[in-house]
PDB file of N, CA and C in Angstrom:
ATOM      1  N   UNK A   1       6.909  41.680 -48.362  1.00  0.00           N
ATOM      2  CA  UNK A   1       6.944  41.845 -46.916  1.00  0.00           C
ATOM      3  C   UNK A   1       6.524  43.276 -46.612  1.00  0.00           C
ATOM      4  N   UNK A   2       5.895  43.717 -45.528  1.00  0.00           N
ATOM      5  CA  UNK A   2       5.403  44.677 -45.575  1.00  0.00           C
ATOM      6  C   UNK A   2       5.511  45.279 -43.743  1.00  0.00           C
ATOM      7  N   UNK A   3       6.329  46.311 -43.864  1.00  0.00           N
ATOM      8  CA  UNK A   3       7.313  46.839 -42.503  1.00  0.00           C
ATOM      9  C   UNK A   3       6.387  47.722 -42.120  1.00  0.00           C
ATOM     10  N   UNK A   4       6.231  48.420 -40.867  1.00  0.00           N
ATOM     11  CA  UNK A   4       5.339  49.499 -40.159  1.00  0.00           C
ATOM     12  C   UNK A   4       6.608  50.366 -39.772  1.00  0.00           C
ATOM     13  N   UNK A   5       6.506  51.669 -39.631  1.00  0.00           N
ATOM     14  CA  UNK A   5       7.252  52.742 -39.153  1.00  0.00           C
ATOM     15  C   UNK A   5       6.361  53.405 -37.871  1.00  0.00           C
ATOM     16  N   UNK A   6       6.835  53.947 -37.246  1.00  0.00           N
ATOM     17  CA  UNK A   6       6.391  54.108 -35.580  1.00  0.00           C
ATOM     18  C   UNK A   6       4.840  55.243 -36.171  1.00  0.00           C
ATOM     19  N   UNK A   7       5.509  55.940 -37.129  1.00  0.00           N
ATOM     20  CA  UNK A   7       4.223  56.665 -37.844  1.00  0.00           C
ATOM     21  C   UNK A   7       3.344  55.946 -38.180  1.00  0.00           C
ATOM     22  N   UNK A   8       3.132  55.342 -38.353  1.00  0.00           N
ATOM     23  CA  UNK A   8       2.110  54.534 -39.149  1.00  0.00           C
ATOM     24  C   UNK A   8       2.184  53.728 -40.382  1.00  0.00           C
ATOM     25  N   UNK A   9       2.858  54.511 -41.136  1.00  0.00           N
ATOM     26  CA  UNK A   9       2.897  54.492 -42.083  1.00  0.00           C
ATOM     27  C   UNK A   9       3.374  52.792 -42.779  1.00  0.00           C
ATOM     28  N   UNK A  10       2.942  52.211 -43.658  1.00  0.00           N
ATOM     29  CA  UNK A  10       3.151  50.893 -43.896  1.00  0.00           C
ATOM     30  C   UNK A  10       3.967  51.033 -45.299  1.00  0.00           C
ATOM     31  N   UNK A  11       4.970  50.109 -45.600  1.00  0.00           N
ATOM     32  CA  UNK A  11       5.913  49.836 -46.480  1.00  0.00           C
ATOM     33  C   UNK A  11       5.744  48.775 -47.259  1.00  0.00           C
ATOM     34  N   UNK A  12       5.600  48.219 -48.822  1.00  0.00           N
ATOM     35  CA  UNK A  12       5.692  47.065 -49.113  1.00  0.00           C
ATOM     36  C   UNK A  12       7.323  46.588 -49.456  1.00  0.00           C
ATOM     37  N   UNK A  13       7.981  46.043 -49.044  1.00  0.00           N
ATOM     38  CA  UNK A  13       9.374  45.647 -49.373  1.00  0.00           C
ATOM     39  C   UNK A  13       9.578  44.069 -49.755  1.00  0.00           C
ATOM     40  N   UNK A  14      10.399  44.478 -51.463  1.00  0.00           N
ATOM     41  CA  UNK A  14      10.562  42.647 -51.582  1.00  0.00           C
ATOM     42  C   UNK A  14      11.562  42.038 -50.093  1.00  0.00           C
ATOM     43  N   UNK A  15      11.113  40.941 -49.663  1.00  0.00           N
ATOM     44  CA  UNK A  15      11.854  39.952 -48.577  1.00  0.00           C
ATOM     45  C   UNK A  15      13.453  39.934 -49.258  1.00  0.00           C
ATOM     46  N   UNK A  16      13.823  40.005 -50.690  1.00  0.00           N
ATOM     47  CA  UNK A  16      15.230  39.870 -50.619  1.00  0.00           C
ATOM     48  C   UNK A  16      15.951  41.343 -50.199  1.00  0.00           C
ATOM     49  N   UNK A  17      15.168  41.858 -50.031  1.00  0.00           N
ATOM     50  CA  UNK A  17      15.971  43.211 -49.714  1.00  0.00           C
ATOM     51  C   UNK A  17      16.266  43.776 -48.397  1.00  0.00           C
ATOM     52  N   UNK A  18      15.599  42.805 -47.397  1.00  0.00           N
ATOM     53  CA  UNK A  18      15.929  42.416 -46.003  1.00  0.00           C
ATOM     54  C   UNK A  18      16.891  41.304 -46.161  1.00  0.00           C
ATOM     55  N   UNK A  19      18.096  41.609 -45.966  1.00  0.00           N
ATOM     56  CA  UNK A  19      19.193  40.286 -45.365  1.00  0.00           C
ATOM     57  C   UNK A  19      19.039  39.777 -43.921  1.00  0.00           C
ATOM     58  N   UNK A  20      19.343  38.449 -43.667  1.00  0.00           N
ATOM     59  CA  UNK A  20      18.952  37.677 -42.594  1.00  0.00           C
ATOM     60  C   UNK A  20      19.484  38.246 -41.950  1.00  0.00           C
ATOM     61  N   UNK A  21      20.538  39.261 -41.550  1.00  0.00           N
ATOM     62  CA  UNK A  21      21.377  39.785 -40.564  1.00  0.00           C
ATOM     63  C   UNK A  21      20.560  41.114 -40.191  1.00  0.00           C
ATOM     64  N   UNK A  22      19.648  41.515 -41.282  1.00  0.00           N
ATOM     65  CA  UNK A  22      18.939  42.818 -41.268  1.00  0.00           C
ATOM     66  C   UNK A  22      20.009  43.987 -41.623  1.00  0.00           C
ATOM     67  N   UNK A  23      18.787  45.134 -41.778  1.00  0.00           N
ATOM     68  CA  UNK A  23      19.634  46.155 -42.213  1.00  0.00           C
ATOM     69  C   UNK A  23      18.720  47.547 -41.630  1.00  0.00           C
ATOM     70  N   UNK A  24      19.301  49.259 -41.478  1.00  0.00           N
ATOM     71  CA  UNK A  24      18.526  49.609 -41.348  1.00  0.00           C
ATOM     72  C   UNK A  24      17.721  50.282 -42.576  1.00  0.00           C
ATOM     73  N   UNK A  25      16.560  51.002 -42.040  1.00  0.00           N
ATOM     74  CA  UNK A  25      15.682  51.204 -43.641  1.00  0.00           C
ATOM     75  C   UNK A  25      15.139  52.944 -42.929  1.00  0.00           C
ATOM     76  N   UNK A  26      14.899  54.010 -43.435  1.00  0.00           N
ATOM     77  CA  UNK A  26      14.418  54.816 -42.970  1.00  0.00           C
ATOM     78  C   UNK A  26      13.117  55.171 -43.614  1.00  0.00           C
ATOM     79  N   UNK A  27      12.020  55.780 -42.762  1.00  0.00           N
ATOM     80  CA  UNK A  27      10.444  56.183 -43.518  1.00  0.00           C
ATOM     81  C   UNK A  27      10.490  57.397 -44.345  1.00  0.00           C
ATOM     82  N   UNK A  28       9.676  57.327 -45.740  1.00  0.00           N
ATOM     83  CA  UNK A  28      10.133  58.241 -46.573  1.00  0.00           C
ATOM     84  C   UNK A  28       9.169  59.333 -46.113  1.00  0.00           C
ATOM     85  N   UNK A  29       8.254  59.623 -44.856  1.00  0.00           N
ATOM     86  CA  UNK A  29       7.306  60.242 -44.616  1.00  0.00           C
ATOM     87  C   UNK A  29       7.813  61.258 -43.705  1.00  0.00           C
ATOM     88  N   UNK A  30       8.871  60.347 -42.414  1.00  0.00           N
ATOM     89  CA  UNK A  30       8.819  61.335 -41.424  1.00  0.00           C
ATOM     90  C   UNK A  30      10.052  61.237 -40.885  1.00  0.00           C
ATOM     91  N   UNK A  31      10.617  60.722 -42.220  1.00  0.00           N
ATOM     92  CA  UNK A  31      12.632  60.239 -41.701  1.00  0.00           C
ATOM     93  C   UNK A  31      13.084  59.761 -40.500  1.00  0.00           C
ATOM     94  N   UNK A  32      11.990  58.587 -39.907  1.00  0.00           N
ATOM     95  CA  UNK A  32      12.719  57.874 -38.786  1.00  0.00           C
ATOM     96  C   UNK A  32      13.005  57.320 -39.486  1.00  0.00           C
ATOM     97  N   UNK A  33      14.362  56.196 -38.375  1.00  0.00           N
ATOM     98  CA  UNK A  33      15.344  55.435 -38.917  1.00  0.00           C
ATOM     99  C   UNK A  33      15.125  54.154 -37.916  1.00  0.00           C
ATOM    100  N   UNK A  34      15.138  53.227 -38.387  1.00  0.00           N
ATOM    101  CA  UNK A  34      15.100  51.994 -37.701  1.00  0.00           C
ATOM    102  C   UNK A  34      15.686  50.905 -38.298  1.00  0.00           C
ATOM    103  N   UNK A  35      16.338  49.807 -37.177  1.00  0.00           N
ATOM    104  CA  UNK A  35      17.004  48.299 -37.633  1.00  0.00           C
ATOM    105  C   UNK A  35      15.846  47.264 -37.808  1.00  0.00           C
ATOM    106  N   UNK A  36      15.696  47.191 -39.393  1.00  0.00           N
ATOM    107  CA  UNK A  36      14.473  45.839 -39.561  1.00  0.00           C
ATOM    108  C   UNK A  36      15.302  44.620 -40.138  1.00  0.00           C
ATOM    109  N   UNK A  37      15.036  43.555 -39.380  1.00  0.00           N
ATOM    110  CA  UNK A  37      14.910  42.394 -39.130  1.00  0.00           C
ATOM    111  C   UNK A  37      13.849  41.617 -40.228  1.00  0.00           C
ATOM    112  N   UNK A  38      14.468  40.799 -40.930  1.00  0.00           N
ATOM    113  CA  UNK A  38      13.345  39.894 -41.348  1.00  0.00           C
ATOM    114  C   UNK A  38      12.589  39.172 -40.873  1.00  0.00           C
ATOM    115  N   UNK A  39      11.184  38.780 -41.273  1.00  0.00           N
ATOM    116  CA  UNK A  39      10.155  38.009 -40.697  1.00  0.00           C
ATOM    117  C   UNK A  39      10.413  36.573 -40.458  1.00  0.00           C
ATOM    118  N   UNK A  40      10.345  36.216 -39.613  1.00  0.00           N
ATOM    119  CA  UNK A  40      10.597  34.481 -39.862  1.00  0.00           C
ATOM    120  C   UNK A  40       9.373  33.949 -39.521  1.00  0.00           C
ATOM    121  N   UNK A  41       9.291  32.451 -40.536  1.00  0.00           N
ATOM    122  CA  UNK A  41       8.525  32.004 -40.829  1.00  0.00           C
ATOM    123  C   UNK A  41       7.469  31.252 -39.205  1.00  0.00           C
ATOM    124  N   UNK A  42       6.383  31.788 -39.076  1.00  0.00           N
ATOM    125  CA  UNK A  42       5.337  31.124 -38.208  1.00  0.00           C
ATOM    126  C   UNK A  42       5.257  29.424 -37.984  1.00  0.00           C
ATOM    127  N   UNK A  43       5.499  28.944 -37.422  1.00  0.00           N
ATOM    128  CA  UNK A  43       4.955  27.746 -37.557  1.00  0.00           C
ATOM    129  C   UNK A  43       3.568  27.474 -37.205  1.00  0.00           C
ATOM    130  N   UNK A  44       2.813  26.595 -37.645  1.00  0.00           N
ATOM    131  CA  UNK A  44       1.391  26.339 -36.947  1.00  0.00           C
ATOM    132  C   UNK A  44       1.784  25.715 -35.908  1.00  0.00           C
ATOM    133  N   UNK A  45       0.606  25.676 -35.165  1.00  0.00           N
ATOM    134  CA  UNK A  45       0.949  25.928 -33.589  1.00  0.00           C
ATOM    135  C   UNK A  45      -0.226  24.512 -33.369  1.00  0.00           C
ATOM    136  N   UNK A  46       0.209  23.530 -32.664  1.00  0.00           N
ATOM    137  CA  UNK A  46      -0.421  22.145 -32.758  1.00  0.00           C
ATOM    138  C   UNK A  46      -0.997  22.329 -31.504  1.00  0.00           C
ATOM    139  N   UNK A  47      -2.536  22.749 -31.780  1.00  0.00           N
ATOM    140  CA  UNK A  47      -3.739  22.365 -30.542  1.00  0.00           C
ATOM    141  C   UNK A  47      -3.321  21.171 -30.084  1.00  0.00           C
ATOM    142  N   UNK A  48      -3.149  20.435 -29.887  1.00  0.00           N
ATOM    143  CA  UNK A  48      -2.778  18.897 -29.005  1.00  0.00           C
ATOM    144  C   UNK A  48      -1.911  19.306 -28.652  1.00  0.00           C
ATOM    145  N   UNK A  49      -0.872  19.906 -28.766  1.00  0.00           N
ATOM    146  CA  UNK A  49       0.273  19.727 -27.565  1.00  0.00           C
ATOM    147  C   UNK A  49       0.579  21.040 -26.577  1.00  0.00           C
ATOM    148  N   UNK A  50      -0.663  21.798 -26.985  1.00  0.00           N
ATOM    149  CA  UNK A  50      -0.997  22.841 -26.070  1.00  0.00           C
ATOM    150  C   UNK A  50      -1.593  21.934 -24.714  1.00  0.00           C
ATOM    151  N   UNK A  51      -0.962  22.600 -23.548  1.00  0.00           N
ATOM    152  CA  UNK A  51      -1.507  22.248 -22.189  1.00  0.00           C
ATOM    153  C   UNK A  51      -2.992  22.982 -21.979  1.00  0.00           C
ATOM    154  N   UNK A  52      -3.497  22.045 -21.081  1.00  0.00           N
ATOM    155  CA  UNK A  52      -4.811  22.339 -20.959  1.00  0.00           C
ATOM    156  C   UNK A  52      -4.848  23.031 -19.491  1.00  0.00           C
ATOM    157  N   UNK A  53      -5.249  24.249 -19.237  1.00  0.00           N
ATOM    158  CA  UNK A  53      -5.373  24.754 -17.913  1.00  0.00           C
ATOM    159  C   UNK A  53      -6.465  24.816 -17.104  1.00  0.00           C
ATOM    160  N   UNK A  54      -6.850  23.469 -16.458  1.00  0.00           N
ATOM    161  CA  UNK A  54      -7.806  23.551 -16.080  1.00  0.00           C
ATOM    162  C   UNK A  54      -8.754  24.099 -15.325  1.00  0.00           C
ATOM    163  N   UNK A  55      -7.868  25.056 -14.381  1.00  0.00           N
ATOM    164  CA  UNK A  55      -8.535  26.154 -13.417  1.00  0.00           C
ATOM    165  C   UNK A  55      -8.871  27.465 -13.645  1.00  0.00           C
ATOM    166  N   UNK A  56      -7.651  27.478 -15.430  1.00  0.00           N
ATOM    167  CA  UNK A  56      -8.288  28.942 -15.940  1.00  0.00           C
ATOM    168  C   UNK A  56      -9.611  28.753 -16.515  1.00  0.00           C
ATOM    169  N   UNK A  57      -9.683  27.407 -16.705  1.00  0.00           N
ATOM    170  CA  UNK A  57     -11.373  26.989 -17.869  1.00  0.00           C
ATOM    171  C   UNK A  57     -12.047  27.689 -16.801  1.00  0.00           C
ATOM    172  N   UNK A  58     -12.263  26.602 -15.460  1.00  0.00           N
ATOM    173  CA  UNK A  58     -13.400  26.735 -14.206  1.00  0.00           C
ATOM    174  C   UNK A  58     -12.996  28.048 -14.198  1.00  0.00           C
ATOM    175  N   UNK A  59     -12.275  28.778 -13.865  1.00  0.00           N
ATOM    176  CA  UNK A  59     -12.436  30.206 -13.785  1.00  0.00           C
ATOM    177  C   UNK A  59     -13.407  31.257 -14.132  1.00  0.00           C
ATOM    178  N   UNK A  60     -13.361  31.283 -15.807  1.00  0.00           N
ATOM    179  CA  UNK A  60     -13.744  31.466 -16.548  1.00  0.00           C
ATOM    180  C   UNK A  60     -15.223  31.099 -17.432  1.00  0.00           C
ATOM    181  N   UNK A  61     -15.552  29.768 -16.962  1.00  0.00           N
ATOM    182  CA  UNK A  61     -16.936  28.887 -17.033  1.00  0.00           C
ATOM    183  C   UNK A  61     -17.810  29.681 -15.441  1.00  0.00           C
ATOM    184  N   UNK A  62     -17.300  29.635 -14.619  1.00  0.00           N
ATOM    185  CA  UNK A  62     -17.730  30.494 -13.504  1.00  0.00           C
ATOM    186  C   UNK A  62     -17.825  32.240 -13.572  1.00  0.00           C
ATOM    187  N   UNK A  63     -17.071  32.835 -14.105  1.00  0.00           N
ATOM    188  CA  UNK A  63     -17.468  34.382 -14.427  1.00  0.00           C
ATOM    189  C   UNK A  63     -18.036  34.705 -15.151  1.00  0.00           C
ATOM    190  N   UNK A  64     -18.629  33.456 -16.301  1.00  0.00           N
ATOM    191  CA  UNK A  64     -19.659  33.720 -17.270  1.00  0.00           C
ATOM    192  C   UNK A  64     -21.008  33.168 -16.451  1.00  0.00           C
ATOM    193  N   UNK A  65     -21.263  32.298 -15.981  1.00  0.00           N
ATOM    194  CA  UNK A  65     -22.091  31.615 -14.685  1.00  0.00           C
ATOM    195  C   UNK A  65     -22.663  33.277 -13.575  1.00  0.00           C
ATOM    196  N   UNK A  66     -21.578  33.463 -13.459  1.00  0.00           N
ATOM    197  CA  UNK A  66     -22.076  34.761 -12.667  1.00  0.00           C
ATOM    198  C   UNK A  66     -21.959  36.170 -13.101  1.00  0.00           C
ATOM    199  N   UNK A  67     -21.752  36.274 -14.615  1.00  0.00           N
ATOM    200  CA  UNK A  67     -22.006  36.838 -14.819  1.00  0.00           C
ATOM    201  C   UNK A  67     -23.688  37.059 -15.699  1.00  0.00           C
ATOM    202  N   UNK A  68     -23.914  35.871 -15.946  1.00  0.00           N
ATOM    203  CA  UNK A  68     -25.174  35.538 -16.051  1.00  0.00           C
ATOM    204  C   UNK A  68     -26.352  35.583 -14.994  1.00  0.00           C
ATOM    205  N   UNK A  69     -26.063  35.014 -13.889  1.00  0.00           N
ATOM    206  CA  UNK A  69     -26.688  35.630 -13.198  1.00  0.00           C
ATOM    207  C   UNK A  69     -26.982  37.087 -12.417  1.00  0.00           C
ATOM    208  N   UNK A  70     -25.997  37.509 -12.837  1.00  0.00           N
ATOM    209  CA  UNK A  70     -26.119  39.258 -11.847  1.00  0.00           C
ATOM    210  C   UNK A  70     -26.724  39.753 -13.289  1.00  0.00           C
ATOM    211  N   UNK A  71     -26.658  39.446 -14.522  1.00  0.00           N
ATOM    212  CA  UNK A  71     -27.997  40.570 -15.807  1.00  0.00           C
ATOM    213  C   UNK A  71     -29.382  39.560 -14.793  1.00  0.00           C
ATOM    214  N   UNK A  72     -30.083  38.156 -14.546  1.00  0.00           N
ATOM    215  CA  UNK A  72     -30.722  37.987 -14.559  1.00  0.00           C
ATOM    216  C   UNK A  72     -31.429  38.424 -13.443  1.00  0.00           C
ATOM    217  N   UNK A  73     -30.872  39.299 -12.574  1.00  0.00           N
ATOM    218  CA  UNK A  73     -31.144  39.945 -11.368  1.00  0.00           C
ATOM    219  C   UNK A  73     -31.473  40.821 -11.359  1.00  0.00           C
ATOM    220  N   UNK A  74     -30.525  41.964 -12.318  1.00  0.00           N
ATOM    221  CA  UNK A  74     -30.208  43.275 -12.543  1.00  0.00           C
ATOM    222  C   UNK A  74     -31.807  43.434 -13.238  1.00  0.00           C
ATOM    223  N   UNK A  75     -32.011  42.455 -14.043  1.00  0.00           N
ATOM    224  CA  UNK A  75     -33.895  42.728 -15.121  1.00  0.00           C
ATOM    225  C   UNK A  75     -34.618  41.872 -14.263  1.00  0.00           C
ATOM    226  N   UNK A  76     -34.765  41.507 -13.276  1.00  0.00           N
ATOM    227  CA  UNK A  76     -35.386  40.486 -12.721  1.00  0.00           C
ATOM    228  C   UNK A  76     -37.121  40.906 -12.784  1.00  0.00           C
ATOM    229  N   UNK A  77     -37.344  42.314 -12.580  1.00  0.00           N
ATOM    230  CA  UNK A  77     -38.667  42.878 -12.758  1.00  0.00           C
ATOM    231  C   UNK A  77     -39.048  42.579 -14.064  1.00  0.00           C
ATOM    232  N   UNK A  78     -38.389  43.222 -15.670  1.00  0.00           N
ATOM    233  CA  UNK A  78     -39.059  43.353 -16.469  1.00  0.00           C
ATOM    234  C   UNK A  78     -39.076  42.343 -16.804  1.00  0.00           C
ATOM    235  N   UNK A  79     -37.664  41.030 -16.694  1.00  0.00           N
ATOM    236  CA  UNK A  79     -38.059  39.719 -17.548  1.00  0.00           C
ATOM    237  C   UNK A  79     -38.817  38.921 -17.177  1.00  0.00           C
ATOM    238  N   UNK A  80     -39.581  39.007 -15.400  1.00  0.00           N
ATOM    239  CA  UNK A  80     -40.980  38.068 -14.876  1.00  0.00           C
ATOM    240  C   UNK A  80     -41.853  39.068 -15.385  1.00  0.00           C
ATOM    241  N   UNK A  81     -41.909  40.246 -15.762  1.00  0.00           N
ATOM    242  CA  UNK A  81     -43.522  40.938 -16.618  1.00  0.00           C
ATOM    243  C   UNK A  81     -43.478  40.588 -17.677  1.00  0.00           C
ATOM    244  N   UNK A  82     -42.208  39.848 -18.696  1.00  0.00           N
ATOM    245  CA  UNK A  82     -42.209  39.412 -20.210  1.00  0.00           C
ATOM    246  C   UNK A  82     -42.773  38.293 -19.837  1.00  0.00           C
ATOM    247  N   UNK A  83     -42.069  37.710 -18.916  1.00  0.00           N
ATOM    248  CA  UNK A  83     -41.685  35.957 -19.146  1.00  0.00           C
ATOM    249  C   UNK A  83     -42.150  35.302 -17.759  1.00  0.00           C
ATOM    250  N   UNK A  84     -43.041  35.505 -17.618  1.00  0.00           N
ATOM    251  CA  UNK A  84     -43.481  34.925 -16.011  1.00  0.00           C
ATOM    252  C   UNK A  84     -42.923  33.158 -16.011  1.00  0.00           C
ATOM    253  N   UNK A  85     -42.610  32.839 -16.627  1.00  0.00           N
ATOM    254  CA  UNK A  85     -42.361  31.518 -16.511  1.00  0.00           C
ATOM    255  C   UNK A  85     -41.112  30.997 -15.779  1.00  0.00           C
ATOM    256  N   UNK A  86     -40.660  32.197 -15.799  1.00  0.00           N
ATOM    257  CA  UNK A  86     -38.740  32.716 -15.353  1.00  0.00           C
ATOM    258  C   UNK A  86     -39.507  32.355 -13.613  1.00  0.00           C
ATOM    259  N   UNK A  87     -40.676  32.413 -13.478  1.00  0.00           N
ATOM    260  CA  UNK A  87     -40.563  32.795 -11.961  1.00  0.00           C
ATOM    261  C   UNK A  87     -39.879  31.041 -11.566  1.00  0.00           C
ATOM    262  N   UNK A  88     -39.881  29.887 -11.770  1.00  0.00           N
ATOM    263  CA  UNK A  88     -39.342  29.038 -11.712  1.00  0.00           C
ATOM    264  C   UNK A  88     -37.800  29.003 -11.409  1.00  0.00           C
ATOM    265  N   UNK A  89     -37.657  29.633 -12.245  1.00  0.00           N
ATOM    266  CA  UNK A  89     -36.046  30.123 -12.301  1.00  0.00           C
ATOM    267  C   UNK A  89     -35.438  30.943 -10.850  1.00  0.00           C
ATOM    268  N   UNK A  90     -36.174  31.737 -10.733  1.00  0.00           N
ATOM    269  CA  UNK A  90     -36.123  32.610  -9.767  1.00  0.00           C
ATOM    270  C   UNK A  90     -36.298  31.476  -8.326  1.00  0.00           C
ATOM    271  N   UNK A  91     -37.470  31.133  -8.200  1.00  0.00           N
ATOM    272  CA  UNK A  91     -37.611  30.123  -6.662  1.00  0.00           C
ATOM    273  C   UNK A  91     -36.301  29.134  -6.564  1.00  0.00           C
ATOM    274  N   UNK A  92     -35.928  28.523  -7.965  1.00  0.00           N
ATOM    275  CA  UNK A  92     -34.300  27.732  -8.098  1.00  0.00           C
ATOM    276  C   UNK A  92     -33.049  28.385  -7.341  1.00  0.00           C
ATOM    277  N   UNK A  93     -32.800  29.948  -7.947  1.00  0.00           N
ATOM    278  CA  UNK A  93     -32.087  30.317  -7.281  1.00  0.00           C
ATOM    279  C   UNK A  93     -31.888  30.683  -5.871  1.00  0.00           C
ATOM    280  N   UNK A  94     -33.059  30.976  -5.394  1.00  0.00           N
ATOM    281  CA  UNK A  94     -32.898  31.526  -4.011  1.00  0.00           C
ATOM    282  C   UNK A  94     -32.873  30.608  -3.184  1.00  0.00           C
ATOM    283  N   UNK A  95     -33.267  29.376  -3.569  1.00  0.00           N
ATOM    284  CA  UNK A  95     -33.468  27.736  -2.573  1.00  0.00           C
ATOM    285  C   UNK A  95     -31.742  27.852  -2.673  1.00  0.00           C
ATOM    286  N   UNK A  96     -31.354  27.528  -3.545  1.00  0.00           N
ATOM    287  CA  UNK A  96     -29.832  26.688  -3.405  1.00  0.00           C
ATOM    288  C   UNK A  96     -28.834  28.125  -3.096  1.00  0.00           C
ATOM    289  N   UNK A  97     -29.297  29.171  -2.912  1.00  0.00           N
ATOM    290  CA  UNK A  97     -28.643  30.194  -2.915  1.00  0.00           C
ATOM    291  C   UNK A  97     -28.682  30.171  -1.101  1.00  0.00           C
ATOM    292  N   UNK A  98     -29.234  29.919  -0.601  1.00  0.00           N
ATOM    293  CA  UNK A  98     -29.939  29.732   0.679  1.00  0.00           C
ATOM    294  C   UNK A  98     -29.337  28.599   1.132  1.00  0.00           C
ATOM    295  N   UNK A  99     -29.342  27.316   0.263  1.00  0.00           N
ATOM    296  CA  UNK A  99     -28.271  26.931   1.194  1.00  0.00           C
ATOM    297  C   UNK A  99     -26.622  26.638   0.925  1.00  0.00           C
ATOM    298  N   UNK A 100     -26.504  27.381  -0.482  1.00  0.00           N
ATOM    299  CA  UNK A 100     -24.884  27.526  -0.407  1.00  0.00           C
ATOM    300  C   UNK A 100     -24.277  28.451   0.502  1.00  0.00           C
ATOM    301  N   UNK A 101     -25.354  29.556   1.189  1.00  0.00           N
ATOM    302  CA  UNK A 101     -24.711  30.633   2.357  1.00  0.00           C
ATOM    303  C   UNK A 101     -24.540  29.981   3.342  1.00  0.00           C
ATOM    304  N   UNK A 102     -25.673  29.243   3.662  1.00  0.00           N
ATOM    305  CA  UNK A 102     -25.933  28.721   4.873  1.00  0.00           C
ATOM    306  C   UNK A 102     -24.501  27.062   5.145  1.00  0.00           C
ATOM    307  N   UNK A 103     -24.266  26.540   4.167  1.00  0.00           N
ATOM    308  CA  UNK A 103     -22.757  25.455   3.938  1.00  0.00           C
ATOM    309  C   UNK A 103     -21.778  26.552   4.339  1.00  0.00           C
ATOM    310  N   UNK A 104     -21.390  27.619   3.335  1.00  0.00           N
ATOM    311  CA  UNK A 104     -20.470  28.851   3.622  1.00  0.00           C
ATOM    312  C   UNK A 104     -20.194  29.011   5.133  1.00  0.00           C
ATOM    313  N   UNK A 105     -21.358  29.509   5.755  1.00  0.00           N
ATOM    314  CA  UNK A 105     -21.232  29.835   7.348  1.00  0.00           C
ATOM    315  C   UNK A 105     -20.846  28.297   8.245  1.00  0.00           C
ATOM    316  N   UNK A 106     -21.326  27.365   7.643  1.00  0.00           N
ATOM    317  CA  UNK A 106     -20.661  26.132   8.565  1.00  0.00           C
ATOM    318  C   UNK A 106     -19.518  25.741   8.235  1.00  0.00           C
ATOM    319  N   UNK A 107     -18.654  26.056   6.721  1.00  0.00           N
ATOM    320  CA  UNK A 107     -17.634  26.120   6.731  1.00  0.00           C
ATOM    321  C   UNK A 107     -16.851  26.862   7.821  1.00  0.00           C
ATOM    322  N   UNK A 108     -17.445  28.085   7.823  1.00  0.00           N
ATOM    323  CA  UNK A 108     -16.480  29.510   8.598  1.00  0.00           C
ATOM    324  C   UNK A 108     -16.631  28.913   9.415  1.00  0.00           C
ATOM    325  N   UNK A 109     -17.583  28.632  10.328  1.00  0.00           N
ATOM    326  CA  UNK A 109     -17.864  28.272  11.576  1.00  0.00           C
ATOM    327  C   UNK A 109     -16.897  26.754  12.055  1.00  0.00           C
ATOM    328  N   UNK A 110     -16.840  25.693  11.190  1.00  0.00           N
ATOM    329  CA  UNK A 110     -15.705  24.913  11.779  1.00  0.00           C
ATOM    330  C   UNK A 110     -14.255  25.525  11.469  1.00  0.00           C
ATOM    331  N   UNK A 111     -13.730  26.273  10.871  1.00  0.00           N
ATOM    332  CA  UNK A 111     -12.335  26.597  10.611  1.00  0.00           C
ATOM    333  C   UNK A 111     -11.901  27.384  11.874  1.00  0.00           C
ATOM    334  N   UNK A 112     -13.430  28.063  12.562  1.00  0.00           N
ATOM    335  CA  UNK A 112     -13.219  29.179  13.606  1.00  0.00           C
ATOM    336  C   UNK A 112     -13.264  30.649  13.026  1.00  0.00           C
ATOM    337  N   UNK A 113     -13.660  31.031  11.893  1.00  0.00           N
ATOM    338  CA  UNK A 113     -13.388  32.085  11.139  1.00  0.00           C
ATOM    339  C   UNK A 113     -15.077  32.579  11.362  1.00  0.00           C
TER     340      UNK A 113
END
């Protein structure tokens, strides 16, 4: 088993020499003193009965989404002088970009906002 002291400093200690109740142990480096506790055993941790959060996914599927698009903006010059083919890409975005503002404002506009 192998203990850390606030120094840094790392310890190898046989596990019987930690009792389950613990004991304290001091660092032979910089004479702190501390109560160590034995390690208890990890269990594996069963992907299936982890909950699935579905709004942190979309969250997260969306800040990579836009974060993809603000680099493809940010180079928008040099990657249509590499890659003129991008200009496709480019007419895509600004159509539906055009009218997700334009839904946006008729949202605001029926709420009264």
């Amino acid at each position: 088993m192998i203990i850390s002291c606030k120094c840094g400093t790392q310890f190898e200690v046989n596990k019987n020499e930690i009792p389950k109740e613990g004991r304290n142990v001091q660092c032979g480096i910089c004479n702190a003193t501390w109560f160590q506790k034995p390690y208890e055993k990890i269990e594996k941790i069963n992907v299936e009965k982890l909950p699935t959060h579905y709004l942190a996914n979309f969250f997260l599927l969306f800040l990579v989404l836009v974060s993809f698009v603000g680099i493809m903006e940010t180079f928008r010059e040099d990657l249509l002088y590499n890659f003129s083919e991008l200009e496709i890409y480019y007419k895509f975005v600004e159509k539906h970009s055009e009218k997700i503002f334009e839904e946006i404002k008729n949202l605001l506009n029926t709420f009264g906002i």
